[in-house]
N, C-alpha and C. Protein backbone atom coordinates (compact mmCIF):
# COMPACT_ATOMS: atom_id res chain seq x y z
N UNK A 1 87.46 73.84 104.80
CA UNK A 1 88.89 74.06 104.94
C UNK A 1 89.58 73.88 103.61
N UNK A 2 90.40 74.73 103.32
CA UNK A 2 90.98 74.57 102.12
C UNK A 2 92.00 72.88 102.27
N UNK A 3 92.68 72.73 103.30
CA UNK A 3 93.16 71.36 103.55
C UNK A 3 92.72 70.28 103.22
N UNK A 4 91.09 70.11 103.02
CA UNK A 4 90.16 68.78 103.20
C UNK A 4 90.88 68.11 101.98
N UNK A 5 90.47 66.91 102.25
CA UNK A 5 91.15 65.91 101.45
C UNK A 5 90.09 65.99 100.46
N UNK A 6 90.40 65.66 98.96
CA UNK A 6 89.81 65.48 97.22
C UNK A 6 88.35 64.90 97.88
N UNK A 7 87.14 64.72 97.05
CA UNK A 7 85.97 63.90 97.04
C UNK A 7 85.76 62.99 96.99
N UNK A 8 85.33 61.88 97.36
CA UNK A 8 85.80 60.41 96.53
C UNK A 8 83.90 59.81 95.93
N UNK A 9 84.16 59.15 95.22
CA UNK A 9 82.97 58.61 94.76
C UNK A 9 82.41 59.28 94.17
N UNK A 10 80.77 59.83 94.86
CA UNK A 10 79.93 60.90 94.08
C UNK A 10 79.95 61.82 94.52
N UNK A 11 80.72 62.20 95.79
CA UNK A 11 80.56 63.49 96.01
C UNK A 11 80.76 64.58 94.81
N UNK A 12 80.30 65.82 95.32
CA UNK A 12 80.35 67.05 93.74
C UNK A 12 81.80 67.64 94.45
N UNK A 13 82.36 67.54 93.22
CA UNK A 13 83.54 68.56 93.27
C UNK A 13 83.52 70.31 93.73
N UNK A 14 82.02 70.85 93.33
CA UNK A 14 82.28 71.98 93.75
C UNK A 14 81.16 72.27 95.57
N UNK A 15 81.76 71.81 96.32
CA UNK A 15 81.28 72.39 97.59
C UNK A 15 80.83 73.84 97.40
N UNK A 16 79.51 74.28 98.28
CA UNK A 16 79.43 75.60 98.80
C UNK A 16 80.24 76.26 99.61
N UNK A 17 81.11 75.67 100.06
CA UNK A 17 82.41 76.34 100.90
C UNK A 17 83.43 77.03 99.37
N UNK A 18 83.93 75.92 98.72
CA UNK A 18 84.45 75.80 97.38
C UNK A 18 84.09 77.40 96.59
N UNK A 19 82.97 76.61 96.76
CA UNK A 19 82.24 78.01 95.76
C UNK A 19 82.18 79.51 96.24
N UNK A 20 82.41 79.20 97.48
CA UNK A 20 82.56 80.88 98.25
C UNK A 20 83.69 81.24 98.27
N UNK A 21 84.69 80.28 98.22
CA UNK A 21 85.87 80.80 97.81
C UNK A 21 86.25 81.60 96.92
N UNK A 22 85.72 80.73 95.95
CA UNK A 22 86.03 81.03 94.44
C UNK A 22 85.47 82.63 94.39
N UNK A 23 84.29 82.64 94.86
CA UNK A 23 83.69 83.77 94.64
C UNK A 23 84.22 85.23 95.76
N UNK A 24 85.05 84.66 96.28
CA UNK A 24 85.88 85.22 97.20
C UNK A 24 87.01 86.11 96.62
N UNK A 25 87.77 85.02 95.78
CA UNK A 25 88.99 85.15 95.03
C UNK A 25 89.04 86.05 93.81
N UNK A 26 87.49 85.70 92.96
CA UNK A 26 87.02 86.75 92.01
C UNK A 26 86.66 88.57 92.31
N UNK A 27 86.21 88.20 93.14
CA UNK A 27 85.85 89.60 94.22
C UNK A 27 87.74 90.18 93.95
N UNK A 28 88.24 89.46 95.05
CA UNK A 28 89.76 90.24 95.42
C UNK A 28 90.23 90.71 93.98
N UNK A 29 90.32 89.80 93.00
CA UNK A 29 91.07 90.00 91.83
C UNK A 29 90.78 91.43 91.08
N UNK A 30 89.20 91.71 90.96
CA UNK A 30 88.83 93.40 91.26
C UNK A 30 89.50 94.08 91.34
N UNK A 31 90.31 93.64 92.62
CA UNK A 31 91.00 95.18 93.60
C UNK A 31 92.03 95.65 92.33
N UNK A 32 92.26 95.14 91.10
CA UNK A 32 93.51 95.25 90.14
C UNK A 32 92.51 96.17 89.46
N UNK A 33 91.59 96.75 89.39
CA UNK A 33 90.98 97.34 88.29
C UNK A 33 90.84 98.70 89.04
N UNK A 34 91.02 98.91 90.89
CA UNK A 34 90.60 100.43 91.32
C UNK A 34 91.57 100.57 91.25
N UNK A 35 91.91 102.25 90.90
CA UNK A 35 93.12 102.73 90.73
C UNK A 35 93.37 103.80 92.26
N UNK A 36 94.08 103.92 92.90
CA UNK A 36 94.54 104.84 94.23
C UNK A 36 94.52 105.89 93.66
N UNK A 37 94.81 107.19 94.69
CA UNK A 37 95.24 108.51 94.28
C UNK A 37 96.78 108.57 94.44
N UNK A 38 97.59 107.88 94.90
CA UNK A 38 98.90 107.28 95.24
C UNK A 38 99.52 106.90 93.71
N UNK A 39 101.55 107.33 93.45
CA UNK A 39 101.39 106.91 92.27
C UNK A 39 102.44 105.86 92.66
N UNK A 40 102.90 104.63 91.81
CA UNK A 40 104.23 104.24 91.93
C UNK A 40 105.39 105.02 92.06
N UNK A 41 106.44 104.74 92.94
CA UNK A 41 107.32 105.20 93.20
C UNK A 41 108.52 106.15 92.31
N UNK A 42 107.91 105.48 90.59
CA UNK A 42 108.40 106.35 89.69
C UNK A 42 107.44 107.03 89.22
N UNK A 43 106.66 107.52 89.96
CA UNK A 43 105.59 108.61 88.92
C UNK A 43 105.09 108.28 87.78
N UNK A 44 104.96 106.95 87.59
CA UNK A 44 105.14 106.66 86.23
C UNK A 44 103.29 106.46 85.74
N UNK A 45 102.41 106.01 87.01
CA UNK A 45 101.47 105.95 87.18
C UNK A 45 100.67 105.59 88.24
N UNK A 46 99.83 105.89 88.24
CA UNK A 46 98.83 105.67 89.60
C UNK A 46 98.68 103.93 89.99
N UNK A 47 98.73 103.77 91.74
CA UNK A 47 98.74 101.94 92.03
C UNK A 47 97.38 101.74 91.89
N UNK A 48 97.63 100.52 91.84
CA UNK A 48 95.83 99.85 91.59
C UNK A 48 96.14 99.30 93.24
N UNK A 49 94.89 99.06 93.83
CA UNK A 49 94.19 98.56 94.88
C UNK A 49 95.12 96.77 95.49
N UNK A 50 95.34 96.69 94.78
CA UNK A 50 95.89 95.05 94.55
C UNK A 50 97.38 95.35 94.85
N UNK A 51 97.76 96.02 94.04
CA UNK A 51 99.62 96.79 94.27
C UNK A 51 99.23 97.55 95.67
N UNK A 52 98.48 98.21 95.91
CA UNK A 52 99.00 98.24 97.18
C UNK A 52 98.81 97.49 98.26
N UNK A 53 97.94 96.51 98.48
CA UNK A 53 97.30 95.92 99.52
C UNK A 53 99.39 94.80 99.60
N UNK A 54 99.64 94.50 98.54
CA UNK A 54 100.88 93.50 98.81
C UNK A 54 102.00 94.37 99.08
N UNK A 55 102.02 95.53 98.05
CA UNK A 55 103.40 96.57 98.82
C UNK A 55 102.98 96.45 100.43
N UNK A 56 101.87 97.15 100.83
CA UNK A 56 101.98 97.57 102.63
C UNK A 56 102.28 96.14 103.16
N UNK A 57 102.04 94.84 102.52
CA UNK A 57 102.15 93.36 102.98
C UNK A 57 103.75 93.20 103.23
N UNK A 58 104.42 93.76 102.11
CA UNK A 58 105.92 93.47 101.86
C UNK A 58 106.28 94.30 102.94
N UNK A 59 106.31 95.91 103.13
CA UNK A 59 106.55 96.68 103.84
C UNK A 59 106.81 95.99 105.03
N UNK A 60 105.48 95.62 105.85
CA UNK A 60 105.61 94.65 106.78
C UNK A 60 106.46 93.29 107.56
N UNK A 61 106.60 92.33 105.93
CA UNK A 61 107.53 91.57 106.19
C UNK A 61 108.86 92.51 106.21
N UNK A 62 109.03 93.16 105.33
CA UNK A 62 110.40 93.64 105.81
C UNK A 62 110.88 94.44 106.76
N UNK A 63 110.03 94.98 107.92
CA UNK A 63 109.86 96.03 108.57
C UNK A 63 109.86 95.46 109.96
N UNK A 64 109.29 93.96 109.99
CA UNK A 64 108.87 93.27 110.86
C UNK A 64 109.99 92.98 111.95
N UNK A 65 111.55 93.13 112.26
CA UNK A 65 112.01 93.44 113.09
C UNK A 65 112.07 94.76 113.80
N UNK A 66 111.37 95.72 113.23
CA UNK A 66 111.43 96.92 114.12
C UNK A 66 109.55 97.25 114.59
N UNK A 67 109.25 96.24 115.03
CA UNK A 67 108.29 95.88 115.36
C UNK A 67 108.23 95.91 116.97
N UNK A 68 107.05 96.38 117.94
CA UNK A 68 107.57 95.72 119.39
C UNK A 68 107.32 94.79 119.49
N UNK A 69 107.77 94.05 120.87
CA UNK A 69 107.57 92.71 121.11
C UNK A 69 106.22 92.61 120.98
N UNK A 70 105.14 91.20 121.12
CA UNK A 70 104.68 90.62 120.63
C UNK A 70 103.44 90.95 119.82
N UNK A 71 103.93 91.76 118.69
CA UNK A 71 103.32 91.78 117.45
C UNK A 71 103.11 90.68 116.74
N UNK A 72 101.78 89.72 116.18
CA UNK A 72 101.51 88.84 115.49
C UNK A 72 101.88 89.22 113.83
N UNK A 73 102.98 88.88 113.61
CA UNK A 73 103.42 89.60 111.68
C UNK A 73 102.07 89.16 110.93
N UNK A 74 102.05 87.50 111.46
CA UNK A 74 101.04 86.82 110.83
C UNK A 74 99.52 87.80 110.25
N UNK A 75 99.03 88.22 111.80
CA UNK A 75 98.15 88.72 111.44
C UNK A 75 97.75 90.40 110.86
N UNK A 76 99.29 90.75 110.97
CA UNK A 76 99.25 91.92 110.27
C UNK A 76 99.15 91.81 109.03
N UNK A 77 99.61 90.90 108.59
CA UNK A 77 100.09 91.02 107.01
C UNK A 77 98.86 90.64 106.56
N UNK A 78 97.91 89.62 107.30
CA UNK A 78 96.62 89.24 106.73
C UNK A 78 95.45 90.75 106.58
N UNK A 79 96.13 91.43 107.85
CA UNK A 79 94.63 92.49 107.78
C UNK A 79 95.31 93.50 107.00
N UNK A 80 96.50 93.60 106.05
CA UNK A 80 97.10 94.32 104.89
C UNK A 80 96.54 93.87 103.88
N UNK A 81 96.62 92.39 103.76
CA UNK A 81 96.09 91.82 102.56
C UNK A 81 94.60 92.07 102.38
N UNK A 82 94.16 92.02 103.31
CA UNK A 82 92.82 92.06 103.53
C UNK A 82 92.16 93.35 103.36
N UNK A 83 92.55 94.41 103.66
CA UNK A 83 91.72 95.87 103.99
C UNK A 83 91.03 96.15 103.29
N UNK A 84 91.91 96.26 101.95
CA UNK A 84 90.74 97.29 100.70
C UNK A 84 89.74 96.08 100.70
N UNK A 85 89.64 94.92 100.41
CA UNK A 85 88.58 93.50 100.19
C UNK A 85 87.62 94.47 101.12
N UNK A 86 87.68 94.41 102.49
CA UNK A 86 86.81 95.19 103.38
C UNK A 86 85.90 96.37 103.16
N UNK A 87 87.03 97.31 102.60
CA UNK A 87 86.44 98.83 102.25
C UNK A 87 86.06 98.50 101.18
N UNK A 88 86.38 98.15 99.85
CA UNK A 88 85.57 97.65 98.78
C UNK A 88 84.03 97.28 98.66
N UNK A 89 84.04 96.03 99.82
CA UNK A 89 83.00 95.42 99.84
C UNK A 89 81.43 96.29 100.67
N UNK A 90 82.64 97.18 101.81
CA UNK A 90 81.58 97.81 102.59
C UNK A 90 80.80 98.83 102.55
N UNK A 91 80.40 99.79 101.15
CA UNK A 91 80.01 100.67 100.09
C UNK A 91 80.19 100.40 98.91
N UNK A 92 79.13 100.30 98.17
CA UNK A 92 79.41 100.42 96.69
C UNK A 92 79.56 101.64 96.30
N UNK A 93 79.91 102.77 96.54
CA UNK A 93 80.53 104.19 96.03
C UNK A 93 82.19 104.18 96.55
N UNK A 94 82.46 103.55 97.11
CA UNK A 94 84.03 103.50 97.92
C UNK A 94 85.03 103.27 96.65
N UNK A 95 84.43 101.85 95.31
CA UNK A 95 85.73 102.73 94.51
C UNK A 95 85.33 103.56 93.56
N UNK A 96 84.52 104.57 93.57
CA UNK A 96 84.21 105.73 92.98
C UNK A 96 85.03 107.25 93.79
N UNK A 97 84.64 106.61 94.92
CA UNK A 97 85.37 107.51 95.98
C UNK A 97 87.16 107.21 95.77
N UNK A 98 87.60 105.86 95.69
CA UNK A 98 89.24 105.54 95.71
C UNK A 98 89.04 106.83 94.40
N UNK A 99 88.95 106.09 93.41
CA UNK A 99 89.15 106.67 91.98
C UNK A 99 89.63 108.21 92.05
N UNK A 100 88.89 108.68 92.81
CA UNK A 100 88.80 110.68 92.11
C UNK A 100 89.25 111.01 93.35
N UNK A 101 89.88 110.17 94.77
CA UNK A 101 90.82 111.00 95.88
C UNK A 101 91.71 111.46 95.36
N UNK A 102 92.20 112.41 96.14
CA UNK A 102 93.17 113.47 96.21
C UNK A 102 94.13 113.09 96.99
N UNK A 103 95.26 112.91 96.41
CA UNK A 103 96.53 113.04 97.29
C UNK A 103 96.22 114.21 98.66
N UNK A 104 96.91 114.28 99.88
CA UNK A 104 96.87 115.08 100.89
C UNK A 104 97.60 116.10 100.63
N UNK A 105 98.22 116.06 99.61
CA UNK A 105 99.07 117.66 99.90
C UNK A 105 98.12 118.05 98.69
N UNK A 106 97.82 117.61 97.99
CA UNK A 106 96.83 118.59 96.66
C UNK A 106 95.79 119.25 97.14
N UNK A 107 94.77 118.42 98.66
CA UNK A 107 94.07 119.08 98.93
C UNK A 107 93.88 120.38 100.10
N UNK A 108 95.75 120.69 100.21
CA UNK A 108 96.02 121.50 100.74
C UNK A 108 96.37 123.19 100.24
């Protein structure tokens, strides 16, 4: 649990829980290096993986009264935050594939 209370004595500071985290967190930080076929809102350049996983997050919180009744925000916003981590992880060609998609109207 990220909660647990500090080590005391000899315990090792870095737990295997610890450490999967970490190696968790390194993974996500990635998502800043795939670039979408999607650009920022000023054209100015293409989002990375990371910009969007928190835009659709924000979207959400702010969207979240026109929501129906009992929608969990909580767990929406987690499986926003979460997605690309998923698709990322679940092919290693997926960000080869993000990289060189096509917007939907280009491939029309």
């Amino acid at each position: 649990r990220l909660c647990e209370a500090p080590p005391r004595g000899n315990e090792p500071l870095m737990t295997d829980r610890l450490s999967q985290q970490f190696t968790f967190l390194q993974e996500a930080d990635r998502l800043k290096t795939v670039l979408r076929a999607s650009r920022l809102a000023d054209g100015s350049r293409r989002e990375n993986s990371a910009e969007h996983s928190w835009h659709v997050a924000l979207y959400a919180m702010v969207l979240a009264d026109q929501a129906p009744a009992g929608v969990a925000l909580d767990r929406v916003i987690r499986m926003l935050i979460l997605h690309d981590i998923v698709c990322r992880t679940r092919s290693p060609t997926t960000s080869a594939r993000w990289a060189t998609r096509q917007p939907a109207s280009a491939s029309s």
